[in-house]
C-alpha atoms as a PDB file:
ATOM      1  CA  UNK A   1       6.979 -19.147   3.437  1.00  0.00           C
ATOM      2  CA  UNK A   2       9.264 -18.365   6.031  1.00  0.00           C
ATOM      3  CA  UNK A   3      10.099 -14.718   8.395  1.00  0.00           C
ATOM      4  CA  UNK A   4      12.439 -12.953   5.787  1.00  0.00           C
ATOM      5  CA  UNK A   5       9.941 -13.667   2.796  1.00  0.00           C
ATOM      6  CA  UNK A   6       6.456 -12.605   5.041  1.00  0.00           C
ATOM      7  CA  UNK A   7       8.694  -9.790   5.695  1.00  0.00           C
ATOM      8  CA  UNK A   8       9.818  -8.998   2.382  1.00  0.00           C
ATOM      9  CA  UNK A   9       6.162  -8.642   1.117  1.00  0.00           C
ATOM     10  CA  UNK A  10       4.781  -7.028   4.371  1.00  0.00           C
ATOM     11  CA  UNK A  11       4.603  -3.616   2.841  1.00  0.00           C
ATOM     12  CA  UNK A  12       2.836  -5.018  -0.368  1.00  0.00           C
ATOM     13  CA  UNK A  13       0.516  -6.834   1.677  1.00  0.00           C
ATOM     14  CA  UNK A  14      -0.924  -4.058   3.662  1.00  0.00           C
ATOM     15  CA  UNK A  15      -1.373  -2.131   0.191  1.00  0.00           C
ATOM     16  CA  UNK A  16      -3.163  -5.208  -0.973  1.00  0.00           C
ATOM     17  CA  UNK A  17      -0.688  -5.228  -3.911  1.00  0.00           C
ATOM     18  CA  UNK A  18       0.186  -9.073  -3.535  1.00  0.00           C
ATOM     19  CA  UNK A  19      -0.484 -11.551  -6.488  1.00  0.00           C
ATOM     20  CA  UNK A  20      -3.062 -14.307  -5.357  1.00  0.00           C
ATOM     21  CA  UNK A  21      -0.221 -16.943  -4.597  1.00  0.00           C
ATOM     22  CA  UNK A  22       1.565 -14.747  -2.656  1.00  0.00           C
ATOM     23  CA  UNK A  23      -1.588 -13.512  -0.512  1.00  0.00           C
ATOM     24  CA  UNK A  24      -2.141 -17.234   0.225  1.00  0.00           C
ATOM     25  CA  UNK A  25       1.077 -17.873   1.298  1.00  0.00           C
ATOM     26  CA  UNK A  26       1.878 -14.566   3.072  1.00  0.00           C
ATOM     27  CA  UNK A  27      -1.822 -15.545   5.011  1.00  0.00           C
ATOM     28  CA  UNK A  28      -0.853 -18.617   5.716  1.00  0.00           C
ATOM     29  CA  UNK A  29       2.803 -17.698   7.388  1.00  0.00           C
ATOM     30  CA  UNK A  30       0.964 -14.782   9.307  1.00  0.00           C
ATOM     31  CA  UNK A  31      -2.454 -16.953  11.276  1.00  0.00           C
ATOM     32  CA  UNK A  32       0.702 -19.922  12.379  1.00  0.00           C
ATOM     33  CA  UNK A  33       4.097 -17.168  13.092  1.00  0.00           C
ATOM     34  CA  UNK A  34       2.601 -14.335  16.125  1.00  0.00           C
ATOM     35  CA  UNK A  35       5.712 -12.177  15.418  1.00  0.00           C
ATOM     36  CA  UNK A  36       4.783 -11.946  12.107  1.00  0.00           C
ATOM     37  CA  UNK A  37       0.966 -11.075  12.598  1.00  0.00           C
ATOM     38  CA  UNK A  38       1.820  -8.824  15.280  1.00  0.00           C
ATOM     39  CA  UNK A  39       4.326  -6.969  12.486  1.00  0.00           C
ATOM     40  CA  UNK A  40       1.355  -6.956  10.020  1.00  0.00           C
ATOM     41  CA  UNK A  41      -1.137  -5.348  12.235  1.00  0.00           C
ATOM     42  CA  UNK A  42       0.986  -3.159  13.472  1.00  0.00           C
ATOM     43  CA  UNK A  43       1.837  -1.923   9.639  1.00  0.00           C
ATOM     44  CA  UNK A  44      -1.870  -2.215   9.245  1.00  0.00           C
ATOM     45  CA  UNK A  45      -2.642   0.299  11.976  1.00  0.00           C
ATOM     46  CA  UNK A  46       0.023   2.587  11.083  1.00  0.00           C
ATOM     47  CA  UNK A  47      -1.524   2.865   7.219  1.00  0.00           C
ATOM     48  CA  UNK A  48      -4.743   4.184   8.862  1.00  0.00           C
ATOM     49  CA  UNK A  49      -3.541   6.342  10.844  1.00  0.00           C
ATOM     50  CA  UNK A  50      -1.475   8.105   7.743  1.00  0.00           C
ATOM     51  CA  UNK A  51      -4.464   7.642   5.339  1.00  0.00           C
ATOM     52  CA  UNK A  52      -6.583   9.511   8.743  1.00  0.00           C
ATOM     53  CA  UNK A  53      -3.975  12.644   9.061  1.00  0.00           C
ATOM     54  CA  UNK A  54      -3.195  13.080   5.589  1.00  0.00           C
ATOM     55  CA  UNK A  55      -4.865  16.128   4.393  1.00  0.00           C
ATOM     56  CA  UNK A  56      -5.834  16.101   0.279  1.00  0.00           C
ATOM     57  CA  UNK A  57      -6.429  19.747  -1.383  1.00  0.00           C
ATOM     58  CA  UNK A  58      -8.196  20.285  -4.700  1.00  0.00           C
ATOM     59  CA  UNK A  59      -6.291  21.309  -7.416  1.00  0.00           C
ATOM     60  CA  UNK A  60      -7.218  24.474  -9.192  1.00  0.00           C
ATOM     61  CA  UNK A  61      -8.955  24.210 -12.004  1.00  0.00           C
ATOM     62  CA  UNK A  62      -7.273  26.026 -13.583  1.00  0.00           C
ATOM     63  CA  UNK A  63      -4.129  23.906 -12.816  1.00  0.00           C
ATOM     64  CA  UNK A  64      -5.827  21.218 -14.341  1.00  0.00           C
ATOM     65  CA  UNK A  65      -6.347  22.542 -17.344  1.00  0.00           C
ATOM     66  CA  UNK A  66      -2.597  23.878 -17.794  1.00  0.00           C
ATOM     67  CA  UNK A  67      -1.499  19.925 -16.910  1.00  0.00           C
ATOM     68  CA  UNK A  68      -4.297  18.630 -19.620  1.00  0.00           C
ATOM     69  CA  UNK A  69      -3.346  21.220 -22.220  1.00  0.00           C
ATOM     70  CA  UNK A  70       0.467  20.310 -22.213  1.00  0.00           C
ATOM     71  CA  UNK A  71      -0.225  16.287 -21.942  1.00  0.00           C
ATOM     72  CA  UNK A  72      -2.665  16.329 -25.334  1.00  0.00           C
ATOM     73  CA  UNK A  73       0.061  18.975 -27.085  1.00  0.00           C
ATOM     74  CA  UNK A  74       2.688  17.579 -29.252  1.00  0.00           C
ATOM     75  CA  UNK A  75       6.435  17.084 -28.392  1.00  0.00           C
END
């Protein structure tokens, strides 16, 4: 694996959304290319800082309700 491909799959990776082969490779580029591993844990840090500020609200239930209703009516 080269720059362009760890780079390609750098957004996968720090989802954790990479298929086995392409872990091991993408791993492998990252511990022997420092530009690369810098880039990752750079992405890394920035996904914890969004998952940190991002604020989740509770739907209504009634909200929920209305969404189930429709999804188990017929078309």
């Amino acid at each position: 694996m080269n720059c362009t491909d760890a780079q390609t799959l750098m957004s996968a990776a720090v989802d954790g959304e990479l298929t086995l082969k392409e872990q091991k490779g993408f791993e492998k580029h990252i511990l022997s290319c420092p530009s690369c591993s810098a880039e990752f844990e750079e992405a890394q840090k920035t996904k914890s800082i969004i998952r940190e500020k991002i604020i989740r609200f509770k739907a209504p239930q009634s909200l929920v309700k209305s969404i189930l209703k429709l999804s188990d009516s017929p078309h």
